[in-house]
N, C-alpha and C. Protein backbone atom coordinates (compact mmCIF):
# COMPACT_ATOMS: atom_id res chain seq x y z
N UNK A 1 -125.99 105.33 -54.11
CA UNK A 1 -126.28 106.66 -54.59
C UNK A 1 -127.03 107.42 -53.50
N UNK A 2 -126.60 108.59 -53.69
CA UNK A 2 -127.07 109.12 -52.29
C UNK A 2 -128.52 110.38 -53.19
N UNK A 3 -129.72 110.51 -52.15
CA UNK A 3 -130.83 111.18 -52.96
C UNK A 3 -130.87 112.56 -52.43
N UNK A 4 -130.89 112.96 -53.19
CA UNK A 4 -130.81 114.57 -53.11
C UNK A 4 -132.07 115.13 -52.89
N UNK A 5 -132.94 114.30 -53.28
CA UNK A 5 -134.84 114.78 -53.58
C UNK A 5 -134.93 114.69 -51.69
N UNK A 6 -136.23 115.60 -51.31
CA UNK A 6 -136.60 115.43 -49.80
C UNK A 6 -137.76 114.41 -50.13
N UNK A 7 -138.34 113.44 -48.69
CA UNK A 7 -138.98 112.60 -49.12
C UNK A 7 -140.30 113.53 -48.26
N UNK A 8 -141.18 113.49 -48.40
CA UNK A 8 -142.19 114.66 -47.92
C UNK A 8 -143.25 113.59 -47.42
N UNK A 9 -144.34 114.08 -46.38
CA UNK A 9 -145.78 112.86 -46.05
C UNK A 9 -146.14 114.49 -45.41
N UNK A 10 -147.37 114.20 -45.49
CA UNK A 10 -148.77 114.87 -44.79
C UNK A 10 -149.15 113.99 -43.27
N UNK A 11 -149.13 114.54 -41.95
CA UNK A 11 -150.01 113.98 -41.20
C UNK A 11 -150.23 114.89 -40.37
N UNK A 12 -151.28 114.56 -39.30
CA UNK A 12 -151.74 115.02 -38.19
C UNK A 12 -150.84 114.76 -36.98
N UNK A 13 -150.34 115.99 -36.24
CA UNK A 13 -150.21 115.97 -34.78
C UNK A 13 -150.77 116.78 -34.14
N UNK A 14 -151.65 116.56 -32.99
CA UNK A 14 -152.31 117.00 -31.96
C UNK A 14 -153.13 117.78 -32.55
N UNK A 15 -154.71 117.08 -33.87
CA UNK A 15 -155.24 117.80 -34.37
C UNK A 15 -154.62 118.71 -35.80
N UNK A 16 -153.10 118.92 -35.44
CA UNK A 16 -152.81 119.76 -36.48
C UNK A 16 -152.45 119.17 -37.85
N UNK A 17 -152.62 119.71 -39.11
CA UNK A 17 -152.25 118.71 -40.33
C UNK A 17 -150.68 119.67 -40.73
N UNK A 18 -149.64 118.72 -40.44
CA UNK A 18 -148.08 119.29 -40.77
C UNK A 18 -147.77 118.26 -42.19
N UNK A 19 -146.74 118.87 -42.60
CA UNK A 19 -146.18 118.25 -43.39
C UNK A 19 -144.55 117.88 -43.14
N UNK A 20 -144.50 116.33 -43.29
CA UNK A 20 -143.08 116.51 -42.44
C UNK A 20 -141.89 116.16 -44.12
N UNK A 21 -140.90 116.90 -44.05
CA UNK A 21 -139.94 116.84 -45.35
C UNK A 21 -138.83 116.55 -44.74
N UNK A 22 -138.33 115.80 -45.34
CA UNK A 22 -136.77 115.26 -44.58
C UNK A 22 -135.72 114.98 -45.74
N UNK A 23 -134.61 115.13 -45.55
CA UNK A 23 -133.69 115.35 -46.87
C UNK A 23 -132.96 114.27 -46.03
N UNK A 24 -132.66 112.77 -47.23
CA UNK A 24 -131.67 111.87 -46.92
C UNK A 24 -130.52 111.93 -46.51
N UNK A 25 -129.96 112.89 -47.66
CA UNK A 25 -128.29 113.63 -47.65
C UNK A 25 -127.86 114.42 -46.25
N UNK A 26 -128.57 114.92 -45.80
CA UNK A 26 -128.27 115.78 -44.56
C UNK A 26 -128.99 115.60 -43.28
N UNK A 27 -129.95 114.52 -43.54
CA UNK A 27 -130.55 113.88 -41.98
C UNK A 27 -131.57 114.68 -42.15
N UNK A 28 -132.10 116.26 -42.70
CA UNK A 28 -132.48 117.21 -41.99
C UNK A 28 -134.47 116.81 -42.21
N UNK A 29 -134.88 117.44 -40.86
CA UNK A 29 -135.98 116.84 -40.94
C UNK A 29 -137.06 118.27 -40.38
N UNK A 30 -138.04 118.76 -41.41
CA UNK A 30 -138.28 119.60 -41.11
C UNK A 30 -140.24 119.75 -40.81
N UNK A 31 -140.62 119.99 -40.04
CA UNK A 31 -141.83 119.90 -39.45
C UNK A 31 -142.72 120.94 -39.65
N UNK A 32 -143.34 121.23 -40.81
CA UNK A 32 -144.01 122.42 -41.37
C UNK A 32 -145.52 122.77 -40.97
N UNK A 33 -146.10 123.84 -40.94
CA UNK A 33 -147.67 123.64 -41.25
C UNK A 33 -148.28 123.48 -42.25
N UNK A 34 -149.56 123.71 -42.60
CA UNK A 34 -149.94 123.88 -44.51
C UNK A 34 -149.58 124.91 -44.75
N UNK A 35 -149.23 126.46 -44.21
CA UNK A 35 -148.69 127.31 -45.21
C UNK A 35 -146.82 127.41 -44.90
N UNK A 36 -146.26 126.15 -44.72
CA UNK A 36 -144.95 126.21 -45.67
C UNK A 36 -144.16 127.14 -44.11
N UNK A 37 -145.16 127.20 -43.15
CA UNK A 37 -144.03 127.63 -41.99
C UNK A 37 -143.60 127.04 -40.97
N UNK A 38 -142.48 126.72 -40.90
CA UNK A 38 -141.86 125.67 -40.08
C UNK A 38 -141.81 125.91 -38.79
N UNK A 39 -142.05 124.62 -38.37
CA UNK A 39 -142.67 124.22 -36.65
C UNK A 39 -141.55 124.40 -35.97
N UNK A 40 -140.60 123.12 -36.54
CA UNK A 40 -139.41 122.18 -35.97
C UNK A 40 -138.61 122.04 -36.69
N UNK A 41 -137.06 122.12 -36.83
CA UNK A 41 -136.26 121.55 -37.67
C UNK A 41 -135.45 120.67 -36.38
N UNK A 42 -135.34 119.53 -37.08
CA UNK A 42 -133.97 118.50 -36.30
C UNK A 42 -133.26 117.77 -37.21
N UNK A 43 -132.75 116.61 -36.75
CA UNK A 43 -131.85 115.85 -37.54
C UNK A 43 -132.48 114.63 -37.26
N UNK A 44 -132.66 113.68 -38.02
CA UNK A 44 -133.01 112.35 -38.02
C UNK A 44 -131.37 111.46 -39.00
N UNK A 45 -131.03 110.58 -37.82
CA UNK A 45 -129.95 109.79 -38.19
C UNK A 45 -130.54 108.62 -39.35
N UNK A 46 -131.73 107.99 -39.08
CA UNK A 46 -132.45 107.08 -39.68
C UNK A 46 -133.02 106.88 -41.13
N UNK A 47 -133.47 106.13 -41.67
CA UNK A 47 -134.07 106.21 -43.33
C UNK A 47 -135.34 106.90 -43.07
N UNK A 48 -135.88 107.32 -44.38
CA UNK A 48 -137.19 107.50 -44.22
C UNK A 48 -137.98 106.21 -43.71
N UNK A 49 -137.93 105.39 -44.06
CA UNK A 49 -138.54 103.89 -43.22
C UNK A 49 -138.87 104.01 -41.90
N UNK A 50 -137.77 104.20 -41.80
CA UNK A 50 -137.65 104.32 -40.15
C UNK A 50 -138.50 105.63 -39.74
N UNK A 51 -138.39 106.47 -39.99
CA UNK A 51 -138.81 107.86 -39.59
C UNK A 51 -140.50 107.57 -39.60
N UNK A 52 -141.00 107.40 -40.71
CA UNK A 52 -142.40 106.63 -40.70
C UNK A 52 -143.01 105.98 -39.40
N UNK A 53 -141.92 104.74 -39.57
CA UNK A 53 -142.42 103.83 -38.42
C UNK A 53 -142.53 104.57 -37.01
N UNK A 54 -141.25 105.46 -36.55
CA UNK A 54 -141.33 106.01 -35.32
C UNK A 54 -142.63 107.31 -35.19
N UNK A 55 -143.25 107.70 -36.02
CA UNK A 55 -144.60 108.01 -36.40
C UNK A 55 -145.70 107.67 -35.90
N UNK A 56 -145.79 106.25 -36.89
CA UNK A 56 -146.87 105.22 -36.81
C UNK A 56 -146.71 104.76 -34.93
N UNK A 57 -145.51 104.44 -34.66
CA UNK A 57 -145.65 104.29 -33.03
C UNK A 57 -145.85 105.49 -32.41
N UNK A 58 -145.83 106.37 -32.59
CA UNK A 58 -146.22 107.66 -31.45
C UNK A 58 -147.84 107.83 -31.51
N UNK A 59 -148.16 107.32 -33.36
CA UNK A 59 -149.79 107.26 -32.96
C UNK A 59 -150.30 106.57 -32.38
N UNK A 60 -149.45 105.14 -32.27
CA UNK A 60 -150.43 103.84 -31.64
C UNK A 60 -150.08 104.04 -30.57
N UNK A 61 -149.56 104.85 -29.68
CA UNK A 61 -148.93 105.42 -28.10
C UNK A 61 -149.84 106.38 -28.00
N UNK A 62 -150.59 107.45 -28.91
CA UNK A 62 -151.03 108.36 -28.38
C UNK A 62 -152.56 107.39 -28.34
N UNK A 63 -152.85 106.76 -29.05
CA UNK A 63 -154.42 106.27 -29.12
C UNK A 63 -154.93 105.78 -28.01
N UNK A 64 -153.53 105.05 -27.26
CA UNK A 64 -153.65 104.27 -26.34
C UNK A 64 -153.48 105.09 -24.86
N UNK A 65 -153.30 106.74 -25.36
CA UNK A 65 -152.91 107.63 -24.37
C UNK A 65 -151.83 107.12 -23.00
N UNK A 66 -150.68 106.45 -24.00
CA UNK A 66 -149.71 106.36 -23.11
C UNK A 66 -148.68 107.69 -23.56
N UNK A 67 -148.45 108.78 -24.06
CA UNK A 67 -147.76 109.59 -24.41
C UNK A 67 -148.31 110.88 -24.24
N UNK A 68 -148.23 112.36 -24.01
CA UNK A 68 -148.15 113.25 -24.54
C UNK A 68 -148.64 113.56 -26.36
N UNK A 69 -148.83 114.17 -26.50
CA UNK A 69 -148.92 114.64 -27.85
C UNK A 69 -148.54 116.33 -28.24
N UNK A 70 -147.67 116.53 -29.47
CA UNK A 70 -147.77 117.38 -30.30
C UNK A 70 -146.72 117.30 -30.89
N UNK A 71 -146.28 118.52 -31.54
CA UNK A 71 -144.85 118.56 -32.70
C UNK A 71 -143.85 118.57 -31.36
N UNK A 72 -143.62 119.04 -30.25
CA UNK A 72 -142.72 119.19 -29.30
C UNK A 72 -141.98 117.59 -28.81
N UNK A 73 -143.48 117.23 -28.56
CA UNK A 73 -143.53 115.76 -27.76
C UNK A 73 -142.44 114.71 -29.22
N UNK A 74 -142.83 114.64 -30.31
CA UNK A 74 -142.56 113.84 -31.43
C UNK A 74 -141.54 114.08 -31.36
N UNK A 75 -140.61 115.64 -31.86
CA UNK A 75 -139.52 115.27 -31.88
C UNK A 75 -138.44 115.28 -30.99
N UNK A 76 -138.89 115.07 -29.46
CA UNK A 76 -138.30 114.69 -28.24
C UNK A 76 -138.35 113.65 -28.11
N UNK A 77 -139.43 112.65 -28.88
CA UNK A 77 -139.09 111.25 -29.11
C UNK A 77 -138.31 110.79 -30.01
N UNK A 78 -138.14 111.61 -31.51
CA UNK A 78 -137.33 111.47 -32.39
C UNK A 78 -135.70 111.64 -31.76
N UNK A 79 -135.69 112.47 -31.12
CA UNK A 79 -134.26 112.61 -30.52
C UNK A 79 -133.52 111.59 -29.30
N UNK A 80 -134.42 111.05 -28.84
CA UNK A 80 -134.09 110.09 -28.17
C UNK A 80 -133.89 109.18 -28.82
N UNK A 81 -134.75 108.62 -29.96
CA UNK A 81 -134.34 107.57 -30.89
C UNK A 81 -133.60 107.79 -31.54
N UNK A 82 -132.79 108.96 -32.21
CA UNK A 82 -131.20 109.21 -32.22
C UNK A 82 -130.35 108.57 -31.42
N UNK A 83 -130.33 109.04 -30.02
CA UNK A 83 -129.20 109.08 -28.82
C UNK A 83 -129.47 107.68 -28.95
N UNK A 84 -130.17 106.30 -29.14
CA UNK A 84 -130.50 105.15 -28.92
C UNK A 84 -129.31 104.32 -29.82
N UNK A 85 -130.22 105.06 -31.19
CA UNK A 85 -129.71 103.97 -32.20
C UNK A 85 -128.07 104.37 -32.85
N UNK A 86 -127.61 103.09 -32.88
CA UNK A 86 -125.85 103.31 -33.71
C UNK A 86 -125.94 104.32 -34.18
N UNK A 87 -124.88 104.52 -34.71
CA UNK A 87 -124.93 105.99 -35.95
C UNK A 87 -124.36 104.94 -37.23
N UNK A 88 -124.57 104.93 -38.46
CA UNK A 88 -124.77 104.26 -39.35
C UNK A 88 -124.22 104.79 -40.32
N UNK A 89 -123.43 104.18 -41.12
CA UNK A 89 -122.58 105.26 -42.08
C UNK A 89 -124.08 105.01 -43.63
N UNK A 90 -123.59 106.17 -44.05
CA UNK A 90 -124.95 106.82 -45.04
C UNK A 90 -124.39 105.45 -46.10
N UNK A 91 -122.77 105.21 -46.41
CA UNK A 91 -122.04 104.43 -47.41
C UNK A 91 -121.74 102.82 -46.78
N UNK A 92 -122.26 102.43 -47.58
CA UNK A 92 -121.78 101.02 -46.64
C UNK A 92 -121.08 100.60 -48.46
């Protein structure tokens, strides 16, 4: 069954508190501030799982100040981890 609902999280990049919403059905992944105006839109091939995790590693990269930081930097990493990974059918 495919989910129609967006799966939504609150976090911090570079100081800033975004809210990131991503819709399963259409990849679409959208990078907001707190008042609801959008940063970034891209495409994420991946689950929300995944999308998380590549997160959680950009923080433990930035802590360790091996990365850049902000909404720019993230989803230039998100897009590379596109071009990386298979493309995955949504239906198995």
């Amino acid at each position: 069954m495919v989910t129609t609902r967006p799966c939504t999280a609150a976090c911090v990049i570079d100081g800033r508190l975004v809210t990131l919403t991503f819709y399963p059905d259409s990849g679409m992944l959208r990078i907001a501030d707190p008042t609801g105006v959008c940063l970034k839109e891209t495409r994420w091939h991946g689950s929300w799982r995944a999308l998380l995790e590549e997160f959680r590693g950009y923080y433990d990269a930035a802590e360790n100040h091996d990365t850049a930081r902000g909404v720019d930097d993230i989803v230039a990493r998100l897009g590379e981890r596109n071009a990386e990974a298979p493309r995955q059918l949504a239906f198995a």
